[in-house]
PDB file of N, CA and C in Angstrom:
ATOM      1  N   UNK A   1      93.038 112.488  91.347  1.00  0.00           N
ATOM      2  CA  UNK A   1      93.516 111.122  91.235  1.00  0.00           C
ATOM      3  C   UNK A   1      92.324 110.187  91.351  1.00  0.00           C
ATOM      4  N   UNK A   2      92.267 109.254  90.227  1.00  0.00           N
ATOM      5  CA  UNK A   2      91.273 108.395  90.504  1.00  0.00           C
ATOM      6  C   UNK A   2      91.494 107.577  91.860  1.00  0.00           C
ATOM      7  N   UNK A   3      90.422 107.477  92.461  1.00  0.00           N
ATOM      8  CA  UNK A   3      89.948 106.820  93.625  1.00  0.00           C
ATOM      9  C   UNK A   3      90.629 105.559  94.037  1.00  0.00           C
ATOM     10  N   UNK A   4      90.488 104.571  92.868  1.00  0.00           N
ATOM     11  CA  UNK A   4      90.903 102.730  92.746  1.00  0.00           C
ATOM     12  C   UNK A   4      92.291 103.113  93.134  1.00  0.00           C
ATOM     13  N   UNK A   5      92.973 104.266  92.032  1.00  0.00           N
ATOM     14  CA  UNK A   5      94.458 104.162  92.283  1.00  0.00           C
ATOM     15  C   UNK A   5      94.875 104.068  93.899  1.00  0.00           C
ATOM     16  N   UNK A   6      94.254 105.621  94.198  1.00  0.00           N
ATOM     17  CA  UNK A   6      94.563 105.728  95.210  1.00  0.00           C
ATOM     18  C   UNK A   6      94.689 104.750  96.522  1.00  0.00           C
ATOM     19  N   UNK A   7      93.687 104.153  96.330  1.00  0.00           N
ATOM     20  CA  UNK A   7      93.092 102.988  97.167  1.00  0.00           C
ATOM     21  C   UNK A   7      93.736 101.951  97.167  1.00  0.00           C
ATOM     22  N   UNK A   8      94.680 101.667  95.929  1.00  0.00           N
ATOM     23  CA  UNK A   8      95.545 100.644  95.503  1.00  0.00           C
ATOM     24  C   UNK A   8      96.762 100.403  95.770  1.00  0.00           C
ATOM     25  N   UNK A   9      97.255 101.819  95.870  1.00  0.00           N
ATOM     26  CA  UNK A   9      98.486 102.499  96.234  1.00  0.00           C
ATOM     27  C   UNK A   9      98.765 102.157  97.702  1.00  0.00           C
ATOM     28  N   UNK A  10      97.634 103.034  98.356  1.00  0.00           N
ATOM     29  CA  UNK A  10      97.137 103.224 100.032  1.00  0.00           C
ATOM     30  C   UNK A  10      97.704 101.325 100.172  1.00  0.00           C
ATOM     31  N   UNK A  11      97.242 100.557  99.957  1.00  0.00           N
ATOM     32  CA  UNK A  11      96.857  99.085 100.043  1.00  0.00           C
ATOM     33  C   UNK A  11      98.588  98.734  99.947  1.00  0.00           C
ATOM     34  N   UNK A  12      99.291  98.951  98.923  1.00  0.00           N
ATOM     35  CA  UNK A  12     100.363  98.025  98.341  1.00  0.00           C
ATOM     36  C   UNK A  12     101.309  98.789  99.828  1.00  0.00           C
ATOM     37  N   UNK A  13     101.116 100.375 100.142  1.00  0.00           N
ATOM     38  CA  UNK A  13     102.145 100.835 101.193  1.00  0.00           C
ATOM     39  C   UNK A  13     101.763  99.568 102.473  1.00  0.00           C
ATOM     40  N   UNK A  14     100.263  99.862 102.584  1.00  0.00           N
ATOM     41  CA  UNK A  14      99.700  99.030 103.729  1.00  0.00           C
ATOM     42  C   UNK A  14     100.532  97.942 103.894  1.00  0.00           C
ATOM     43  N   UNK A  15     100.293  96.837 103.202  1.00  0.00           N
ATOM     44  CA  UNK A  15     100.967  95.415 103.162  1.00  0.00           C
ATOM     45  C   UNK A  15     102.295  95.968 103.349  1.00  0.00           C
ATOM     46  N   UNK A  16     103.569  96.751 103.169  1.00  0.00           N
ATOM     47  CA  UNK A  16     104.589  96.615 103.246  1.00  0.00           C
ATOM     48  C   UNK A  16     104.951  97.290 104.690  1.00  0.00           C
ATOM     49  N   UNK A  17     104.042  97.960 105.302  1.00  0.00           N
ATOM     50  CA  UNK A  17     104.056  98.297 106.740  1.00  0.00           C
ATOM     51  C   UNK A  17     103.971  97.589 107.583  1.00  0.00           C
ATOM     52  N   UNK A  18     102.836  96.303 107.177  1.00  0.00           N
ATOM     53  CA  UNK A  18     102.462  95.293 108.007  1.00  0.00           C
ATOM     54  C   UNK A  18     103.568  94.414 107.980  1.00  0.00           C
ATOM     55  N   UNK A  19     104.055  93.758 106.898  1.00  0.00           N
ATOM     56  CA  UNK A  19     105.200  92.866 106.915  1.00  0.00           C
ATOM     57  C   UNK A  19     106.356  93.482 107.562  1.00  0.00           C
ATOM     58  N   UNK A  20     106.433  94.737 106.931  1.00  0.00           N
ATOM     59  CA  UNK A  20     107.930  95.411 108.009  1.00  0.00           C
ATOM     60  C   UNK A  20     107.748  95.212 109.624  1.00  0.00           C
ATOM     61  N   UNK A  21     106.322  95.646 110.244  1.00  0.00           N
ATOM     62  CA  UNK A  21     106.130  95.337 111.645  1.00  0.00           C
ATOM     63  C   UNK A  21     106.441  93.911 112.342  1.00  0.00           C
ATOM     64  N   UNK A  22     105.656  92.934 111.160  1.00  0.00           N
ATOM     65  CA  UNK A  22     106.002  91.196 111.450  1.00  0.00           C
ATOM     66  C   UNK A  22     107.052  90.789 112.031  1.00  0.00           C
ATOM     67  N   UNK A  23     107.614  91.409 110.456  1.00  0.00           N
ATOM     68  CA  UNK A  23     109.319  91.447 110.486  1.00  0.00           C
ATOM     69  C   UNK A  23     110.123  91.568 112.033  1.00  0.00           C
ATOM     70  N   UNK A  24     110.281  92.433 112.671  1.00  0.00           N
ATOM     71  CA  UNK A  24     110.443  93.376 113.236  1.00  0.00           C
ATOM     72  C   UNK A  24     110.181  92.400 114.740  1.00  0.00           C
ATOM     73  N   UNK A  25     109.074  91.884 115.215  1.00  0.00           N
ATOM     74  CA  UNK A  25     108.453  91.300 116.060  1.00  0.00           C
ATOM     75  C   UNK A  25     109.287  89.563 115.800  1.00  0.00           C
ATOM     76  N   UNK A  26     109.408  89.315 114.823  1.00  0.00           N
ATOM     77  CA  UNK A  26     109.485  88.339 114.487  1.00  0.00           C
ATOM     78  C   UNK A  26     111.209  87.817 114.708  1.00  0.00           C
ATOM     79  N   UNK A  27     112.225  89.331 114.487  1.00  0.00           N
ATOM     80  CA  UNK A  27     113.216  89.006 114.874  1.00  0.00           C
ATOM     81  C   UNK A  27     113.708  89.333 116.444  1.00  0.00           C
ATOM     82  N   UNK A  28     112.606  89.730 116.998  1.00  0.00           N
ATOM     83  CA  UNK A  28     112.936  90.544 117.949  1.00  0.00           C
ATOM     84  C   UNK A  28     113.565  91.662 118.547  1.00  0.00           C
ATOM     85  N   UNK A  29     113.199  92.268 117.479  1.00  0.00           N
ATOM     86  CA  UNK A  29     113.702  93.847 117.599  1.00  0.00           C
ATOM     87  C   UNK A  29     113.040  95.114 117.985  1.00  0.00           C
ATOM     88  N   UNK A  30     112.634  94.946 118.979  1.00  0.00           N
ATOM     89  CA  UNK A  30     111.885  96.088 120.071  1.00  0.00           C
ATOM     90  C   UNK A  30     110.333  96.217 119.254  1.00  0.00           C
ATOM     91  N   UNK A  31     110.103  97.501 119.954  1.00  0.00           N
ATOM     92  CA  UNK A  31     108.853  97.869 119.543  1.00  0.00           C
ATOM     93  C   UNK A  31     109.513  99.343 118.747  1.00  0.00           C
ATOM     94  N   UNK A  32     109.083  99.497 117.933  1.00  0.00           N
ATOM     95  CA  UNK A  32     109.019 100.288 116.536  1.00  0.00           C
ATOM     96  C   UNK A  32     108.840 101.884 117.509  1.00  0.00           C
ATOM     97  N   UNK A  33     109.301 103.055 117.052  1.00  0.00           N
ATOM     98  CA  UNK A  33     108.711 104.379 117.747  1.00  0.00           C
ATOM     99  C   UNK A  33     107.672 104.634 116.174  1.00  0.00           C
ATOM    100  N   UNK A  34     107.957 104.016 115.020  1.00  0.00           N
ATOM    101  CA  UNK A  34     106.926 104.451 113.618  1.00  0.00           C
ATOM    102  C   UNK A  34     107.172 103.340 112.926  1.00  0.00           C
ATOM    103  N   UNK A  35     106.423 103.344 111.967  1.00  0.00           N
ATOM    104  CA  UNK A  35     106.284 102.685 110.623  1.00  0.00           C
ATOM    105  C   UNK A  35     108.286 102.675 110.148  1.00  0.00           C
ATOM    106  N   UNK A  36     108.318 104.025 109.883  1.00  0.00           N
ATOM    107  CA  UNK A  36     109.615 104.284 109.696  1.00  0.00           C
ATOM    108  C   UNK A  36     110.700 103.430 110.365  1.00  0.00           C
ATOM    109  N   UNK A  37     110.484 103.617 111.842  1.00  0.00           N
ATOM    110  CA  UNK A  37     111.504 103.030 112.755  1.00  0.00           C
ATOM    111  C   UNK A  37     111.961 101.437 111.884  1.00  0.00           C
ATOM    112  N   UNK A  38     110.621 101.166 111.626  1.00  0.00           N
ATOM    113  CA  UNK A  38     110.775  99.602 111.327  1.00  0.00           C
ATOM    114  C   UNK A  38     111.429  99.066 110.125  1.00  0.00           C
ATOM    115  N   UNK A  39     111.652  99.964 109.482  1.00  0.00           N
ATOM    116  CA  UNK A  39     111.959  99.649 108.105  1.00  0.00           C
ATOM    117  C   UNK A  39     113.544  99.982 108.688  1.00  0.00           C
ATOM    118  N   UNK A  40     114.016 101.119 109.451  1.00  0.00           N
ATOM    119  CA  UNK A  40     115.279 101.556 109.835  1.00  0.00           C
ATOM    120  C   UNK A  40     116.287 100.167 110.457  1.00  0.00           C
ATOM    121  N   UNK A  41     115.154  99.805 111.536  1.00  0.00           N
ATOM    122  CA  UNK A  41     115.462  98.378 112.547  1.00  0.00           C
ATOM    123  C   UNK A  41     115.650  97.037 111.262  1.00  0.00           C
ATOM    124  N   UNK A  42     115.242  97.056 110.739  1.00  0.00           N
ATOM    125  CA  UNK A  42     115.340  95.504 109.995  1.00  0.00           C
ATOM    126  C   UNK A  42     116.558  96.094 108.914  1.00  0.00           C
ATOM    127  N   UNK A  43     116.789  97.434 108.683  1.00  0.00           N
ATOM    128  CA  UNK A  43     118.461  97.764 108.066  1.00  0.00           C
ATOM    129  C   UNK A  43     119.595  97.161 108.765  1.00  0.00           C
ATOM    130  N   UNK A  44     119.228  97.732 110.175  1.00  0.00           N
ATOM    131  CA  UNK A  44     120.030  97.783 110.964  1.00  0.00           C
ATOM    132  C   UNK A  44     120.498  96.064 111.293  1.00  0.00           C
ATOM    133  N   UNK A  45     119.833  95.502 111.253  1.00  0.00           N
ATOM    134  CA  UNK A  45     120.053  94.214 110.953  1.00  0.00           C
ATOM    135  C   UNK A  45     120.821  93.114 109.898  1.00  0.00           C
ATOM    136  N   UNK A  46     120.360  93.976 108.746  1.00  0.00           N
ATOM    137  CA  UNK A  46     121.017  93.584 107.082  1.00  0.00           C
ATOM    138  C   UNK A  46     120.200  92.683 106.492  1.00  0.00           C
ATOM    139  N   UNK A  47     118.770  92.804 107.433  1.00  0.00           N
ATOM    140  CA  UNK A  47     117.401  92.309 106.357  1.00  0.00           C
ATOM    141  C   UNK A  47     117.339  93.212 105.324  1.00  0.00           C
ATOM    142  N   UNK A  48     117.065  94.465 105.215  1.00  0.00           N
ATOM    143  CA  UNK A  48     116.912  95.142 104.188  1.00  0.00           C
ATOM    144  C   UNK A  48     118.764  95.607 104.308  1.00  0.00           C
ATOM    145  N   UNK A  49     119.021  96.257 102.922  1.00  0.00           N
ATOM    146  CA  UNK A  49     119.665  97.847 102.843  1.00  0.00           C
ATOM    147  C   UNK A  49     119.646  98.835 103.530  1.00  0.00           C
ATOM    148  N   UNK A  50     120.486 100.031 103.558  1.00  0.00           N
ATOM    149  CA  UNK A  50     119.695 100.975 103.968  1.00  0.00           C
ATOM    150  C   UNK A  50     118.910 101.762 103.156  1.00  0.00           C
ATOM    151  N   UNK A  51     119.816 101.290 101.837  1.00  0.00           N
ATOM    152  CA  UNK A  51     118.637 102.494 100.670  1.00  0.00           C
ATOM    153  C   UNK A  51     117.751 101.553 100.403  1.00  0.00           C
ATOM    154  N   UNK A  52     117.279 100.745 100.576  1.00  0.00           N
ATOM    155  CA  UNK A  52     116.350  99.319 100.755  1.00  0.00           C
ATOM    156  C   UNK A  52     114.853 100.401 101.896  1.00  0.00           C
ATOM    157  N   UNK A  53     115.261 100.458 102.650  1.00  0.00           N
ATOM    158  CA  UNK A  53     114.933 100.817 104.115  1.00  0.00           C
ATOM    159  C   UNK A  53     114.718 102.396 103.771  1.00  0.00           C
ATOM    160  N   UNK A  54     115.599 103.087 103.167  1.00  0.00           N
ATOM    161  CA  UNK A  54     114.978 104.816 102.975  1.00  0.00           C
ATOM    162  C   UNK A  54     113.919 104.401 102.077  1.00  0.00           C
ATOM    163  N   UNK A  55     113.915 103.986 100.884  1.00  0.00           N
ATOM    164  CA  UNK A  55     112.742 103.710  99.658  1.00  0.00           C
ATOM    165  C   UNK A  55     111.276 103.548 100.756  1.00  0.00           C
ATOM    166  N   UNK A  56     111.938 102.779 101.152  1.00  0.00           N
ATOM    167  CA  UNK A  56     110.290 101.689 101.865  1.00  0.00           C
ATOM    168  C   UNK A  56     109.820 103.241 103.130  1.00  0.00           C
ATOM    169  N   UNK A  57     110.630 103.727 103.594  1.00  0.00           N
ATOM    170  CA  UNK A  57     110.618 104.670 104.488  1.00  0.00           C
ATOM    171  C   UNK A  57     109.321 105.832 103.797  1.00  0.00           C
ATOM    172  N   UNK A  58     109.546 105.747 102.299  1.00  0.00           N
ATOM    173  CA  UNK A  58     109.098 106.974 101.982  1.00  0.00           C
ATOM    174  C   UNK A  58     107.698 106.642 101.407  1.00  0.00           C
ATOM    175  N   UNK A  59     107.044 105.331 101.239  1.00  0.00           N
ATOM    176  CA  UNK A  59     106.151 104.612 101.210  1.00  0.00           C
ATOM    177  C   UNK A  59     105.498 104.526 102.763  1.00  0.00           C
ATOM    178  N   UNK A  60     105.990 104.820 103.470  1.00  0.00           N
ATOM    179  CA  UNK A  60     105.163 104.890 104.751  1.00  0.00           C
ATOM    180  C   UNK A  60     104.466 106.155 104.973  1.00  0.00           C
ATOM    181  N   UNK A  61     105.725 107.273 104.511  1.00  0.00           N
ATOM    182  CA  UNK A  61     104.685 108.945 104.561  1.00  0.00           C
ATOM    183  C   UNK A  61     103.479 108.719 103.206  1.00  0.00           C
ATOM    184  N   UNK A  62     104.259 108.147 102.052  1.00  0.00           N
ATOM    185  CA  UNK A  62     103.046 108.065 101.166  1.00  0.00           C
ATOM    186  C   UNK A  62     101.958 107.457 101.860  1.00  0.00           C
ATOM    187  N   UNK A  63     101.681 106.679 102.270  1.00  0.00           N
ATOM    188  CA  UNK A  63     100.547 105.617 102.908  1.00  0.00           C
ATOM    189  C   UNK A  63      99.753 106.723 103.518  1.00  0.00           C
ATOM    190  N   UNK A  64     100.582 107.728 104.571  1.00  0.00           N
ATOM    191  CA  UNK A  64      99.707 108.731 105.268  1.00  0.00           C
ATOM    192  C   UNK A  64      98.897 109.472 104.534  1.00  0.00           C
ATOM    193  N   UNK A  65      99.927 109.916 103.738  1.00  0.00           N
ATOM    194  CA  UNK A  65      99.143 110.907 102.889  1.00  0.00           C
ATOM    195  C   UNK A  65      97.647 111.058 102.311  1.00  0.00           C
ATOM    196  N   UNK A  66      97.913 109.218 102.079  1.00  0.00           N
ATOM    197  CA  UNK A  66      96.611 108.725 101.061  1.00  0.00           C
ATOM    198  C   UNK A  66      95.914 108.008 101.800  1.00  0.00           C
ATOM    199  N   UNK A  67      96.244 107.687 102.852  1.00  0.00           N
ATOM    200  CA  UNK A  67      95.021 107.180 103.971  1.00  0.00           C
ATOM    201  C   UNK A  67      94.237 108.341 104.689  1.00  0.00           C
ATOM    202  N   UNK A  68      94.972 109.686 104.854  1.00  0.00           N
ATOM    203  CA  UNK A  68      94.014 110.445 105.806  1.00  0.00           C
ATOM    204  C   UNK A  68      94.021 111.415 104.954  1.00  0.00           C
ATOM    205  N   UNK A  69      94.564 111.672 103.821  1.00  0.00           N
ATOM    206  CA  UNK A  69      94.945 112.906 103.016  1.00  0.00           C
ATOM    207  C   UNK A  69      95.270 114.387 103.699  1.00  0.00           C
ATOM    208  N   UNK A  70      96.260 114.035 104.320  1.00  0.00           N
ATOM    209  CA  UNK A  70      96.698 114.802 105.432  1.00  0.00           C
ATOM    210  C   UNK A  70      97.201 116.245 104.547  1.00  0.00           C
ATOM    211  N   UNK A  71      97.804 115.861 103.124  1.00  0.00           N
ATOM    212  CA  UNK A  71      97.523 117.032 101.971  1.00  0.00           C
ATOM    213  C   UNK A  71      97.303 116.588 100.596  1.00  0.00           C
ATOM    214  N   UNK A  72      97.713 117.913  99.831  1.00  0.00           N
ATOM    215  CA  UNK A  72      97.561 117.318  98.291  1.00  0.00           C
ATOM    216  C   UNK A  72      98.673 116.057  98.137  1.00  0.00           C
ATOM    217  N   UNK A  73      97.949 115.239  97.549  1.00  0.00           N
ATOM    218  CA  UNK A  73      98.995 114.786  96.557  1.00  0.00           C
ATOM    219  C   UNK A  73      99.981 114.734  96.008  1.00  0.00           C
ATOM    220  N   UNK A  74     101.154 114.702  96.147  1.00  0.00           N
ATOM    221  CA  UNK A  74     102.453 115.562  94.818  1.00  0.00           C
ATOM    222  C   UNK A  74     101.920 114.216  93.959  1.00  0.00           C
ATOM    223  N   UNK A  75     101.708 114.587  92.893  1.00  0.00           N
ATOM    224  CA  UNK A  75     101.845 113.199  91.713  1.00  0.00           C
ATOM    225  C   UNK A  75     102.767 112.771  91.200  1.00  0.00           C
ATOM    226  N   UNK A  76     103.871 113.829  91.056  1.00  0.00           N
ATOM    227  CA  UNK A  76     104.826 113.662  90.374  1.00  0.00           C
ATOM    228  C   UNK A  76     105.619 112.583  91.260  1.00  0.00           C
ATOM    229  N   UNK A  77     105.509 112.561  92.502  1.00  0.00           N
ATOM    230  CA  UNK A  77     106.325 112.262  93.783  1.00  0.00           C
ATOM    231  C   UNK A  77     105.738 110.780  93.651  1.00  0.00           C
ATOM    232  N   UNK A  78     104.154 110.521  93.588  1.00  0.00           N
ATOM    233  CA  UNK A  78     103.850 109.205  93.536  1.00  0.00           C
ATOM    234  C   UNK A  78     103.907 108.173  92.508  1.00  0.00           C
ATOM    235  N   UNK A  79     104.154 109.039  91.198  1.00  0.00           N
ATOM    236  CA  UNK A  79     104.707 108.583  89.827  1.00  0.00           C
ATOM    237  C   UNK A  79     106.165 108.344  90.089  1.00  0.00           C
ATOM    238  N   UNK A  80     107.029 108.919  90.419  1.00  0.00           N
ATOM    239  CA  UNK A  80     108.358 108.672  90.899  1.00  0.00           C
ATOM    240  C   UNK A  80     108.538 107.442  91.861  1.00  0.00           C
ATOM    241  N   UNK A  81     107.791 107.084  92.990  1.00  0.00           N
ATOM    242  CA  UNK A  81     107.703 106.320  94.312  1.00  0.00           C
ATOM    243  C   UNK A  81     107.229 104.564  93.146  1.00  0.00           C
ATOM    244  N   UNK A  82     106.313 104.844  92.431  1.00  0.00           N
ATOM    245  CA  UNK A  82     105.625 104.042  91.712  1.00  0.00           C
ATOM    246  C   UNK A  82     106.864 103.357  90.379  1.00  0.00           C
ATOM    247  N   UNK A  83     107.420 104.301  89.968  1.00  0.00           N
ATOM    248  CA  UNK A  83     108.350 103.545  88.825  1.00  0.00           C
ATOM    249  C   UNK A  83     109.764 103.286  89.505  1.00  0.00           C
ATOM    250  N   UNK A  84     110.104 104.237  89.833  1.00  0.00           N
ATOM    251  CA  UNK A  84     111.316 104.300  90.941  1.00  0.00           C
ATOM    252  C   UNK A  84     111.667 102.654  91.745  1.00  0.00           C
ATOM    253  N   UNK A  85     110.668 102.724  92.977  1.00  0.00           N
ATOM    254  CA  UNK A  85     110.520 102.171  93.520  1.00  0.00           C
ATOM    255  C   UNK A  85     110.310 100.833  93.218  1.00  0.00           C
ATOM    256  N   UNK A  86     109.524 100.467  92.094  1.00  0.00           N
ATOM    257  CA  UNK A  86     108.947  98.967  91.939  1.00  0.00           C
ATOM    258  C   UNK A  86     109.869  97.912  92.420  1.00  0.00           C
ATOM    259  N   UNK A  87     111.201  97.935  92.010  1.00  0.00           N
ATOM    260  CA  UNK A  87     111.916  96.497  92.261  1.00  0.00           C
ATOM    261  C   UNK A  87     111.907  97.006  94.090  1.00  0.00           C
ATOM    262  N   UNK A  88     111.953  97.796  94.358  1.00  0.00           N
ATOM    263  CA  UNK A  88     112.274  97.692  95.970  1.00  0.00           C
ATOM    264  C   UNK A  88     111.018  96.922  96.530  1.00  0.00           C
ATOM    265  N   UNK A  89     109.735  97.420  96.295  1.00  0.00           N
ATOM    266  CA  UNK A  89     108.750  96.990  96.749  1.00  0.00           C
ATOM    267  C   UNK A  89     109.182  95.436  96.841  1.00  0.00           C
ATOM    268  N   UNK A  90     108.989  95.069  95.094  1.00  0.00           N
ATOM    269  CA  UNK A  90     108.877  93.242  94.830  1.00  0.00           C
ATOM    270  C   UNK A  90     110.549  92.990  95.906  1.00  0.00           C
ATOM    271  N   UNK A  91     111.682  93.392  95.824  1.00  0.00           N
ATOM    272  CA  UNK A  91     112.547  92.987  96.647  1.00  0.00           C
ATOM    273  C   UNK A  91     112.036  92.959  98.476  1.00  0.00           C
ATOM    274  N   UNK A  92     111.415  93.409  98.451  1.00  0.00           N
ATOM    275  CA  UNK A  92     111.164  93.768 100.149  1.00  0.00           C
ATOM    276  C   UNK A  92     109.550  92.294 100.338  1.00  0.00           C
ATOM    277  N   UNK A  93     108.785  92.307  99.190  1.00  0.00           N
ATOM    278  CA  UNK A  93     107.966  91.378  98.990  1.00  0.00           C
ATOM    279  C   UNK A  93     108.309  89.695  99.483  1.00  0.00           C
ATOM    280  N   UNK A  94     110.019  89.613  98.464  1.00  0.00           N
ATOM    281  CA  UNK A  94     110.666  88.265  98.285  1.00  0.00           C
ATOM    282  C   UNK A  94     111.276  88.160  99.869  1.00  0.00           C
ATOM    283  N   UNK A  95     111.582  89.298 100.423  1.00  0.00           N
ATOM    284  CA  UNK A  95     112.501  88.947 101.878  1.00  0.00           C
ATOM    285  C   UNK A  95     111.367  88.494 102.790  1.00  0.00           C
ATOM    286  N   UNK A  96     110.689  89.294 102.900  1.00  0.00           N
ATOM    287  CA  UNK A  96     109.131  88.815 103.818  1.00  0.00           C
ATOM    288  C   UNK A  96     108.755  87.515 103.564  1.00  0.00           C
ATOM    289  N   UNK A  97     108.257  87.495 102.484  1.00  0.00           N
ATOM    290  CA  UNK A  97     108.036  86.034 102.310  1.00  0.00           C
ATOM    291  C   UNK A  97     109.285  84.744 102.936  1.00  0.00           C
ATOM    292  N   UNK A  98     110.294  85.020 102.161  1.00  0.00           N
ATOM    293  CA  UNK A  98     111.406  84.397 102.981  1.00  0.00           C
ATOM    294  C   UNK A  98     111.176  83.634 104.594  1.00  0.00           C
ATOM    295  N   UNK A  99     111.107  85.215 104.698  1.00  0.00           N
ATOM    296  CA  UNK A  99     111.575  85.356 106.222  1.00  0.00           C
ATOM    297  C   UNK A  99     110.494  84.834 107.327  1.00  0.00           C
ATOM    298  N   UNK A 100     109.032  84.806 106.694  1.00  0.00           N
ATOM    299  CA  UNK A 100     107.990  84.447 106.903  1.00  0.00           C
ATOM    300  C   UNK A 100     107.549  83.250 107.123  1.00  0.00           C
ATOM    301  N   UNK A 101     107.939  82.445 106.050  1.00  0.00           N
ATOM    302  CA  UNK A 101     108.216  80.850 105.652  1.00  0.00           C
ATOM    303  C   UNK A 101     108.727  80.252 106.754  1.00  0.00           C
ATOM    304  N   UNK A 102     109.810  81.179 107.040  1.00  0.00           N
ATOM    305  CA  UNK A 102     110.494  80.099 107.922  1.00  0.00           C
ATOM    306  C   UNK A 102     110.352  79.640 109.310  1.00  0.00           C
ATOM    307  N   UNK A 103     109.176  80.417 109.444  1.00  0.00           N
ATOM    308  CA  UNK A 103     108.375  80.161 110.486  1.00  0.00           C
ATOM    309  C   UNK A 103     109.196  80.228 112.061  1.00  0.00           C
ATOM    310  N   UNK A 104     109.007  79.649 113.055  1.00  0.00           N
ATOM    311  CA  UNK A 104     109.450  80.489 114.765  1.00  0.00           C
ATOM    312  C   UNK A 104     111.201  80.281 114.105  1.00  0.00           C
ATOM    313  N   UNK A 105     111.813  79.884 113.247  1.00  0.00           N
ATOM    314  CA  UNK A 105     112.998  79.654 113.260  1.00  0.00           C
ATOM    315  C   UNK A 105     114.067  80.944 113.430  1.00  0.00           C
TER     316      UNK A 105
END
């Protein structure tokens, strides 16, 4: 896998980990046990979905993968996560922002 991708990929999970954590802090909903937890906690809420919240879930093991390369690659899996996924990402993008905006409210 070229490098940029990877790096690009790594980056777009990044940002959606960080906002899920914000998130998370922001509504006051404990401290996270994972990445995962957080995406679960802001379901549990009816910020996200839950299939909102599994998608984004599976972008957090991707992130591992490609941050420490803990193994191979599946490509097929990140080609899938990549077309699959897109509107979840930009949907999970538009709530953050939202939710972000609205500052201590």
């Amino acid at each position: 896998m070229d490098p940029w991708v990877s790096r690009a990929l790594e980056l777009v999970a990044q940002c959606c980990l960080d906002l899920a954590m914000e998130l998370v802090a922001k509504r006051g909903l404990g401290v996270p046990d994972s990445y995962r937890d957080a995406f679960a906690r802001l379901a549990q809420v009816g910020l996200i979905s839950a299939e909102q919240a599994t998608a984004l879930q599976v972008w957090a093991g991707l992130r591992n993968v490609l941050a420490h390369l803990y193994a191979e690659v599946d490509l097929d899996r990140l080609y899938a996560a990549m077309t699959e996924d897109r509107a979840v990402l930009r949907q999970f993008g538009r709530i953050a922002g939202t939710e972000l905006a609205a500052g201590g409210e």
